[in-house]
N, C-alpha and C. Protein backbone atom coordinates (compact mmCIF):
# COMPACT_ATOMS: atom_id res chain seq x y z
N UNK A 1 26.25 93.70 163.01
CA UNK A 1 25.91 93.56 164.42
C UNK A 1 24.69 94.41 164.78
N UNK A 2 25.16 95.72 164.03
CA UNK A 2 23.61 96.54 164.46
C UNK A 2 22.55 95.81 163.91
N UNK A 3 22.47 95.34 162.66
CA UNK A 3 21.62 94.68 162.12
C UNK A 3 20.81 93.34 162.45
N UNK A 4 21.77 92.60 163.40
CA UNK A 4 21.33 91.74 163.89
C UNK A 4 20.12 92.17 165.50
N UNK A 5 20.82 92.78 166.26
CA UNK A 5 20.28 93.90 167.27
C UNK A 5 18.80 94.03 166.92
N UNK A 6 18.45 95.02 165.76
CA UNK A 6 17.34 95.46 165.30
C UNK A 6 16.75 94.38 165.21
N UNK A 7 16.98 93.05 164.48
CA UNK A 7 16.13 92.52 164.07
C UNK A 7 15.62 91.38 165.97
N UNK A 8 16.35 91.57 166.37
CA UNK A 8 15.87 90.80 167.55
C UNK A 8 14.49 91.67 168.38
N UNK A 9 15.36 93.26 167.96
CA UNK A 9 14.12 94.08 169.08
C UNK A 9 13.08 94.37 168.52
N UNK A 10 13.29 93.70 167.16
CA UNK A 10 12.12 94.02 166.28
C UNK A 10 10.79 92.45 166.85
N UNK A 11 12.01 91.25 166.62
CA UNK A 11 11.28 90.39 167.13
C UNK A 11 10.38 90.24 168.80
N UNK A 12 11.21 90.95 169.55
CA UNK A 12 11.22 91.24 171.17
C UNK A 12 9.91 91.92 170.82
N UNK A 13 9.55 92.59 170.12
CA UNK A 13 8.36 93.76 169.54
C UNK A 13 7.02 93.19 169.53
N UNK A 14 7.34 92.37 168.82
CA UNK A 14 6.33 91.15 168.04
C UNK A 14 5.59 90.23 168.92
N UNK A 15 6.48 89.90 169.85
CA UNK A 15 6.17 88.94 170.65
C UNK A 15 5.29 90.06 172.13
N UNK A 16 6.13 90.89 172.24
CA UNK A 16 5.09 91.44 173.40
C UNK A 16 3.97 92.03 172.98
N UNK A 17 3.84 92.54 171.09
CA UNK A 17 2.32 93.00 170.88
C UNK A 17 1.61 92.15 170.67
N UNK A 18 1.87 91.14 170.55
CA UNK A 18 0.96 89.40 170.19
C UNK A 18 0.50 88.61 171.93
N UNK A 19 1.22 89.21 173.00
CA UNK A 19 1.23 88.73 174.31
C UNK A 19 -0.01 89.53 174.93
N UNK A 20 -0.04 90.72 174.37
CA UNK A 20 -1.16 91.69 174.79
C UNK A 20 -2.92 91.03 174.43
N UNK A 21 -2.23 91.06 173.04
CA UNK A 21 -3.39 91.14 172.36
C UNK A 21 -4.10 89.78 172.72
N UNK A 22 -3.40 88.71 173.09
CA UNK A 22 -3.78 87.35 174.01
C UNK A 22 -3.88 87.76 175.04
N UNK A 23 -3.66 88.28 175.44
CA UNK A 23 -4.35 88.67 177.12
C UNK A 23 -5.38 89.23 177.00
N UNK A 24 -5.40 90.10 176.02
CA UNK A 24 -6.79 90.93 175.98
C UNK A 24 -7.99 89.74 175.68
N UNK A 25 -7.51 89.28 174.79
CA UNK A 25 -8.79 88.67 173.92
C UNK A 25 -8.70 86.98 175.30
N UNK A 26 -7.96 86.12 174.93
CA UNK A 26 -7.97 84.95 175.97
C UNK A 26 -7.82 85.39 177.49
N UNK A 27 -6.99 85.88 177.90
CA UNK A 27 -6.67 86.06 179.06
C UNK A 27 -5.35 85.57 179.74
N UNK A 28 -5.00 85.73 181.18
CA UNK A 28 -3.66 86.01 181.30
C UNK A 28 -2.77 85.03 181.38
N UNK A 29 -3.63 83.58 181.47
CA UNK A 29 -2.93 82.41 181.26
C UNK A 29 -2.63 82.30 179.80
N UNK A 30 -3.71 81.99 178.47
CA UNK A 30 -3.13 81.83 177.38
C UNK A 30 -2.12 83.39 177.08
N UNK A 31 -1.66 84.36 177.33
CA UNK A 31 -0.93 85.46 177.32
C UNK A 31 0.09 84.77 177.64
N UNK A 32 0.92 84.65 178.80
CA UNK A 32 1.83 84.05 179.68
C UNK A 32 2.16 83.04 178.94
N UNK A 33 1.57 81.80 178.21
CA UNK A 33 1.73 80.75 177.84
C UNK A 33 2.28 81.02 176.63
N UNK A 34 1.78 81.69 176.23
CA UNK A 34 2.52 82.43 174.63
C UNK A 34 3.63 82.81 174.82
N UNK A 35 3.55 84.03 175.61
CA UNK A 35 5.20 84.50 176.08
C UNK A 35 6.40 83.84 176.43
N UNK A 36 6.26 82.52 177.47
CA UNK A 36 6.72 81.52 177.92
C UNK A 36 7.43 81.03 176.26
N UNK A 37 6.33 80.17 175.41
CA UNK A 37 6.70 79.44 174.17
C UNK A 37 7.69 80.35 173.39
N UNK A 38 7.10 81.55 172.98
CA UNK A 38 8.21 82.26 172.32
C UNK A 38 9.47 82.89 172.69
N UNK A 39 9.15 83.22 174.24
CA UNK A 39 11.07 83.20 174.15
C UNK A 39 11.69 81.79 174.46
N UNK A 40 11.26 80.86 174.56
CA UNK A 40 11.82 79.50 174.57
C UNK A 40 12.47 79.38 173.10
N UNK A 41 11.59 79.25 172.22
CA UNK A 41 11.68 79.05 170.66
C UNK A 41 12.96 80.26 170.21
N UNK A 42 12.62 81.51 170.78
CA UNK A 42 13.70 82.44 170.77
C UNK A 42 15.38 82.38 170.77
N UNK A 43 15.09 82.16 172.32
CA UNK A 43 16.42 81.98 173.13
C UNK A 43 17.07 80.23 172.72
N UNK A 44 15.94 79.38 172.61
CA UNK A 44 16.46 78.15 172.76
C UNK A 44 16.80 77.82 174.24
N UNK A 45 16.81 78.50 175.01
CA UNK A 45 16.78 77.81 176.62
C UNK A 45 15.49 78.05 177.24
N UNK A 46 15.34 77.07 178.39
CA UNK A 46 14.31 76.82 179.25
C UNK A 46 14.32 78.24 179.92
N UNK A 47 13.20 78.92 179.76
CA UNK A 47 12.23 80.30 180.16
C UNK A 47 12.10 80.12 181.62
N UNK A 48 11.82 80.44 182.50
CA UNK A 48 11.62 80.34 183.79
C UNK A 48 9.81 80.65 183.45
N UNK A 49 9.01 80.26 183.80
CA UNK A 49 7.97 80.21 183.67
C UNK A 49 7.31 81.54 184.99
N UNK A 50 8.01 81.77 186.01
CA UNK A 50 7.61 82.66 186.80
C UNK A 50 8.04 83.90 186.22
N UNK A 51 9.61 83.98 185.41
CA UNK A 51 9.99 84.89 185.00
C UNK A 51 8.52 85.43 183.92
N UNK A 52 8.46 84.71 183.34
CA UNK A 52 7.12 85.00 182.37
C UNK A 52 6.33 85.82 182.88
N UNK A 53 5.67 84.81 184.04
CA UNK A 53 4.55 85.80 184.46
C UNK A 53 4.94 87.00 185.03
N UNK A 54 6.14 87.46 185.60
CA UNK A 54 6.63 88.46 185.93
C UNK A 54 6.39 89.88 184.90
N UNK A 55 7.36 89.42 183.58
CA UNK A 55 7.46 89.97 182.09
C UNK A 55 5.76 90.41 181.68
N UNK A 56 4.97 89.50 181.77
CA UNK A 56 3.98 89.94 181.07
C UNK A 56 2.74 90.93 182.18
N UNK A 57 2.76 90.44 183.49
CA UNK A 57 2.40 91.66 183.92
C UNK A 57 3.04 92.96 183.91
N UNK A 58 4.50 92.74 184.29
CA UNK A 58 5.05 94.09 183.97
C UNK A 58 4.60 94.77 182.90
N UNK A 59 4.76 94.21 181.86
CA UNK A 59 4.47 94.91 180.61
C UNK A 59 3.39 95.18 180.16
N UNK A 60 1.68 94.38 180.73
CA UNK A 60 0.87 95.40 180.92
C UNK A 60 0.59 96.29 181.47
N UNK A 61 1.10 96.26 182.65
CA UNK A 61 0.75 97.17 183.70
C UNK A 61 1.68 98.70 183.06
N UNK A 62 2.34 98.43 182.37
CA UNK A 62 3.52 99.47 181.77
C UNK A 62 2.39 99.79 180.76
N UNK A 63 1.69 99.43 179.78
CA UNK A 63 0.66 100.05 178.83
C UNK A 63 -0.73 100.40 180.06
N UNK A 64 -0.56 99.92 180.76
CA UNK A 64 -2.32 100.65 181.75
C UNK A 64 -3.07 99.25 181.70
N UNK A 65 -2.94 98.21 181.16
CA UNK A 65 -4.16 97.17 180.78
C UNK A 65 -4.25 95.98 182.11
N UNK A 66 -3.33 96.10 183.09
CA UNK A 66 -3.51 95.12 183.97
C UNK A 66 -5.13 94.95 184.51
N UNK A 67 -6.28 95.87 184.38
CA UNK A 67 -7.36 95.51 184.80
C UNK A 67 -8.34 95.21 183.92
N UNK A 68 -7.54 95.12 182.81
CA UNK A 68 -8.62 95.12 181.64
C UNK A 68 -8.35 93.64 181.40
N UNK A 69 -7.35 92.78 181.62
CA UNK A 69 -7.10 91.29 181.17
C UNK A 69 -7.82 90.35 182.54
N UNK A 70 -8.73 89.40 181.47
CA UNK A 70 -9.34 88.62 182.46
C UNK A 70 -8.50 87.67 183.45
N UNK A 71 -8.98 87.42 184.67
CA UNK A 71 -7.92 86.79 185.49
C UNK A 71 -8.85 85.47 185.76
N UNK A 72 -7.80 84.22 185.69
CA UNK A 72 -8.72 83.06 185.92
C UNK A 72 -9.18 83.14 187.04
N UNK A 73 -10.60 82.34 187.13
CA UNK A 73 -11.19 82.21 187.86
C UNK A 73 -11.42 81.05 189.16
N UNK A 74 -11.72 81.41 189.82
CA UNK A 74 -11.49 81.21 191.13
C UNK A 74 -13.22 80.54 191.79
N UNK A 75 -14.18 80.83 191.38
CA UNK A 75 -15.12 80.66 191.57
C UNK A 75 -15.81 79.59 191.24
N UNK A 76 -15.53 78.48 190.74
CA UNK A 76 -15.76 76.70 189.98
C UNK A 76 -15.38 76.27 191.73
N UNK A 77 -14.32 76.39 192.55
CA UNK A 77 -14.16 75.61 193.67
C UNK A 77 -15.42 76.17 194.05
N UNK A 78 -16.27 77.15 194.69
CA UNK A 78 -17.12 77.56 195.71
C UNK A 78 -18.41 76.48 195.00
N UNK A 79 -18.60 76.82 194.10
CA UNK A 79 -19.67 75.99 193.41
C UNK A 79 -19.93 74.50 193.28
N UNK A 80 -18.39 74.04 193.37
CA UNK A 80 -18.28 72.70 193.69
C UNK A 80 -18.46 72.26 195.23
N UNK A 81 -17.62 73.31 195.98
CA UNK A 81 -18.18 72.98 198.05
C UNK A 81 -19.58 73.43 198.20
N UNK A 82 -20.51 73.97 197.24
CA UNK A 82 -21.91 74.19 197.20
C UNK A 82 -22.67 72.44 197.32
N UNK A 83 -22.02 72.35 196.03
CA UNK A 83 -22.76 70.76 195.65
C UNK A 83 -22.49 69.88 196.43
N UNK A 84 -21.29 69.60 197.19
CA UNK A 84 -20.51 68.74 197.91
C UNK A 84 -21.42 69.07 199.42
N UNK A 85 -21.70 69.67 199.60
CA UNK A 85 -22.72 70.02 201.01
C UNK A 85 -23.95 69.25 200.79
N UNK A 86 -24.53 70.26 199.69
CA UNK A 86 -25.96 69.80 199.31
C UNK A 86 -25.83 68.32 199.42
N UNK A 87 -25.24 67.44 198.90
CA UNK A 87 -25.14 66.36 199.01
C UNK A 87 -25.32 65.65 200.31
N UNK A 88 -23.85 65.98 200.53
CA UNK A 88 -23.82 65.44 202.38
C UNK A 88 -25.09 65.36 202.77
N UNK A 89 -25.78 66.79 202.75
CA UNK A 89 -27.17 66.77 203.64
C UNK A 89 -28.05 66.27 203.45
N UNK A 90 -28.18 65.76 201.90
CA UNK A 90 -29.41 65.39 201.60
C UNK A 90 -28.97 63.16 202.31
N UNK A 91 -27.65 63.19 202.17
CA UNK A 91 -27.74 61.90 202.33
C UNK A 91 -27.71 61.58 203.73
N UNK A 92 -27.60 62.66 204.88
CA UNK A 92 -28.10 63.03 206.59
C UNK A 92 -29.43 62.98 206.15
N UNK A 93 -29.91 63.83 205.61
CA UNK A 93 -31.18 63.57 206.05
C UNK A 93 -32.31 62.26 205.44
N UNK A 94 -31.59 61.79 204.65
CA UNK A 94 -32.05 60.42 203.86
C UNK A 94 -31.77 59.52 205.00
N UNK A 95 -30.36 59.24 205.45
CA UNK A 95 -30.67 58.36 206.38
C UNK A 95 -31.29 58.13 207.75
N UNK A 96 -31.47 59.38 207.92
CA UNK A 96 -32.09 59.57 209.05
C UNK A 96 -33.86 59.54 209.32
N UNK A 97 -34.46 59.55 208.17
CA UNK A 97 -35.86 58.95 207.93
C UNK A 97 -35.89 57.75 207.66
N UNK A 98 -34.96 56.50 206.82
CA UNK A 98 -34.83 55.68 207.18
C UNK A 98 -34.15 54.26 208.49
């Protein structure tokens, strides 16, 4: 029984230094997404997917790294209501010389 124990927290181990190291390097979606898959594959039951993201910030923020993992970005919409204007206007002011 002890033996079995160890080898889970050994696995529990594995999986959160492999969750890091994807956050570090991909960022906090492929991190999360990892975490998610392996305790699925783990446990064999459906993961709560919020629980995830819960788990894996906790657990950086528990090593210090929550500002060091890239956070998706947010900035593709502004750039797209950029173009989506430009547009509009150019086709106001197109029709309006014709």
């Amino acid at each position: 029984m002890l033996e079995q124990a160890t080898t889970t927290e050994s696995i529990n181990s594995a999986i959160e230094e492999k969750t890091v190291e994807i956050c570090l390097r991909k960022g906090l979606l492929h991190g999360i997404k990892y975490y998610w898959e392996q305790k699925h594959q783990q446990t064999g039951i459906r993961y709560s997917l919020r629980l995830a993201k819960a788990n894996v910030e906790a657990l950086l923020a528990s090593r210090g790294l929550i500002d060091a993992v890239r956070k998706p970005r947010t900035q593709g919409w502004v750039i797209i209501a950029i173009i989506l204007l430009s547009i509009a206007v150019a086709i106001y002011l197109y029709s309006r010389n014709h």
